[in-house]
Structures are given as C-alpha cells and as structure tokens.
Protein backbone atom coordinates (compact mmCIF):
# COMPACT_ATOMS: atom_id res chain seq x y z
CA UNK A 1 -62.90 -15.92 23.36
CA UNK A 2 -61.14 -17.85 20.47
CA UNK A 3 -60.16 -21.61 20.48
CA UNK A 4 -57.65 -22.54 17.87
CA UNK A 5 -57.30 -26.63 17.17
CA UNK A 6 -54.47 -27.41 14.80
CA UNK A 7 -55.14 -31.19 13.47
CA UNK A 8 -53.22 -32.80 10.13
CA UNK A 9 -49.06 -32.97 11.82
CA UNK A 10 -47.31 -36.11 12.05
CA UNK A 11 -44.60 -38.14 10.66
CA UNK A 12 -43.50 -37.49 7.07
CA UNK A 13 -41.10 -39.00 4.86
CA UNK A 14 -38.88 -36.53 2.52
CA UNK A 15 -39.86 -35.42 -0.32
CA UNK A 16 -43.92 -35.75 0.86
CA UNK A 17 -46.81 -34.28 1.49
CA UNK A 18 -49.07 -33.54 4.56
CA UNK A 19 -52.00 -30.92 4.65
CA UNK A 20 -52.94 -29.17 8.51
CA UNK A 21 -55.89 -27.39 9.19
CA UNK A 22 -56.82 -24.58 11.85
CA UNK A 23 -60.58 -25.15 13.34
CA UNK A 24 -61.36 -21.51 15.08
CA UNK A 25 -64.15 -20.44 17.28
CA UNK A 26 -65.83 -17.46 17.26
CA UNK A 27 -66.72 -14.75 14.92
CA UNK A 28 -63.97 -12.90 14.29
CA UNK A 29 -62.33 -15.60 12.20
CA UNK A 30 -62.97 -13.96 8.92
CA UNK A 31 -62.16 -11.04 9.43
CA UNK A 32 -58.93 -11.76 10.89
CA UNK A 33 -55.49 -12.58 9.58
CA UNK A 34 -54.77 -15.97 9.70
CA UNK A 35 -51.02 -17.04 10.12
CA UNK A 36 -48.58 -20.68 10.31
CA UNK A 37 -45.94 -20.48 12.68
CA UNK A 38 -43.56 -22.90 13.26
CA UNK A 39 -41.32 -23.92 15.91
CA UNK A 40 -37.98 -25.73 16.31
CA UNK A 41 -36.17 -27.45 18.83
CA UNK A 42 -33.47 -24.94 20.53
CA UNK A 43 -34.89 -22.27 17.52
CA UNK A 44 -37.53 -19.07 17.56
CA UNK A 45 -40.77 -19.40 16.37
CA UNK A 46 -41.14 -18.30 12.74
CA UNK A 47 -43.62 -17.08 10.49
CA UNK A 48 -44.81 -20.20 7.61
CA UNK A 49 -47.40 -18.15 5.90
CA UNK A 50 -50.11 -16.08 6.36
CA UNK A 51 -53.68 -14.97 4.94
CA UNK A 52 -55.49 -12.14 5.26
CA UNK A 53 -59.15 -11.55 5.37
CA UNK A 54 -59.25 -10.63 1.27
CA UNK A 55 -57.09 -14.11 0.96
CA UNK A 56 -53.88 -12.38 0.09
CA UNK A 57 -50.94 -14.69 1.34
CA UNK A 58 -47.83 -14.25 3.00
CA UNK A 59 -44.73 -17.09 2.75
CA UNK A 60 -41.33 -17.96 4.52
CA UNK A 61 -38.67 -17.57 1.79
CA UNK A 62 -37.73 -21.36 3.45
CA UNK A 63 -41.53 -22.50 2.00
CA UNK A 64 -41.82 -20.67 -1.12
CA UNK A 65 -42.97 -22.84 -3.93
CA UNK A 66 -43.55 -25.80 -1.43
CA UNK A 67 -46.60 -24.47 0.70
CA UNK A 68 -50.20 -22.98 -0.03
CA UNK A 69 -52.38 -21.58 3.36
CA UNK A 70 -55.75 -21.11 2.25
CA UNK A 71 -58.71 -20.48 3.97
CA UNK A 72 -62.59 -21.30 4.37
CA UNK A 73 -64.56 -18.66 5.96
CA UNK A 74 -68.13 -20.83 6.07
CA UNK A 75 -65.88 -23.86 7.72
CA UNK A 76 -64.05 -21.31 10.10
CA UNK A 77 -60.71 -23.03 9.09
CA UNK A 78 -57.69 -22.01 7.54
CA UNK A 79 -55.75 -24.84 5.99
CA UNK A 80 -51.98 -25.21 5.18
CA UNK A 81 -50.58 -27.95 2.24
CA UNK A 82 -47.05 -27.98 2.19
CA UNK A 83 -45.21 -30.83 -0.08
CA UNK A 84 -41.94 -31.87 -1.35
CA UNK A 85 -41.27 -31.68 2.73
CA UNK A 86 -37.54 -31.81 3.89
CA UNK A 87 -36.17 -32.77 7.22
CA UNK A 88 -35.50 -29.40 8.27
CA UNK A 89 -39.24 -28.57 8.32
CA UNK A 90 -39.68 -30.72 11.27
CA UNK A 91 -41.10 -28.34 13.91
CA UNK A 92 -44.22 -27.70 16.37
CA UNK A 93 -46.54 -25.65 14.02
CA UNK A 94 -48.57 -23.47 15.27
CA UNK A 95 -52.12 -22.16 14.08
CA UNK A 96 -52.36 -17.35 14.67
CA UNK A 97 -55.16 -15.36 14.68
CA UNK A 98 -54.77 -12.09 14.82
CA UNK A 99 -57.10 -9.38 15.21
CA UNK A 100 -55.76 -6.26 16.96
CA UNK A 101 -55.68 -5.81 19.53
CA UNK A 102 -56.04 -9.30 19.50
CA UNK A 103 -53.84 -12.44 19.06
CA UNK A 104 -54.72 -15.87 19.79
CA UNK A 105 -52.35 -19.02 19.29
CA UNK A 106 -53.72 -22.85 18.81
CA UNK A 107 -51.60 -25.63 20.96
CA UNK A 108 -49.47 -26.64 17.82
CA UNK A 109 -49.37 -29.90 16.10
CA UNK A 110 -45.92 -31.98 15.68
CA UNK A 111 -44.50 -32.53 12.13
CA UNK A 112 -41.77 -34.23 11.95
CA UNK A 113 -40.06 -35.14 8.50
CA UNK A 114 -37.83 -38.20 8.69
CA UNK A 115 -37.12 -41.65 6.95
C-alpha cells in the first residue's frame, strides 16, 4: 500500500512563490510516474505536471514557464516550485502516483493565491 502526504500549500500573495512536496511510501515510488493535480472550486481536477521515472516532465499549458516538478528518488518525494503565482491558481492540489495498474492519490493541500 502507498501513502501520499502533500505538505508546502497555503496562502500566497500574487506574483509569489511557494514550493509543495509529495512524501510517498513504499517501493514503487521510483519507478512510478509522479503527477500534480489540481482542483478548483465548482471545476474538474486537472493535470499541473508530471514526472516520469527517467525525470522527463509533463506541464499544464496554464503553468508553463511558471512551475518545475522534480523529483528525489533516495527522499521518496517528488517536489513541485511554482512562482510568479496568480489568483487563478488557487486550488486543492493534489499529489498521483501511478503505476499500472495502479493509482494512488495524496489528501491534497490548499493553495490559495490572494492579497
């Protein structure tokens, strides 16, 4: 079984930074790809970016430029550093792991940009 903790969410002004981080459990974590969701009021959730195993990333068109997801293999944690941060990327974000058939999902940490 895999745990997923997202940590690093909170309140942002625009126009600044925040970094979260994805602690996983278990062994399969680097071998896996490693994914941001995020998650809107009233909205679907929707893909941030993602890693693979061989660290090639994966970004929303909405992030591009603004966000790097990187990952640690020893530490078991997959990190994402977004900046220049604009209202509309206040959501729930959510920390994926996906091995098939396998998919596991962390309990998502608030960030909420607003002055």
């Amino acid at each position: 079984q895999v745990q997923l903790v997202e940590s690093g969410g909170g309140l942002v002004q625009p126009g600044g930074s925040l970094r979260l981080a994805c602690a996983a459990s278990g062994s399969i974590f680097r071998i896996a790809i490693m994914g941001w969701y995020r998650q809107a009021p009233g909205k679907q959730r929707e893909l941030v970016a993602s890693i693979t195993s061989d660290g090639i990333t994966n970004y929303a068109d909405s992030v591009k430029g603004r966000a790097t997801i990187s990952r640690d293999n020893d530490k078991n944690t997959m990190y994402l550093q977004m900046h220049s941060l604009k209202p509309e990327d206040t959501a729930k974000y959510y920390c994926n792991l996906r091995r098939l058939p396998r998919n596991y999902w962390g309990q998502g940490t608030q960030v909420t940009v607003s002055s």
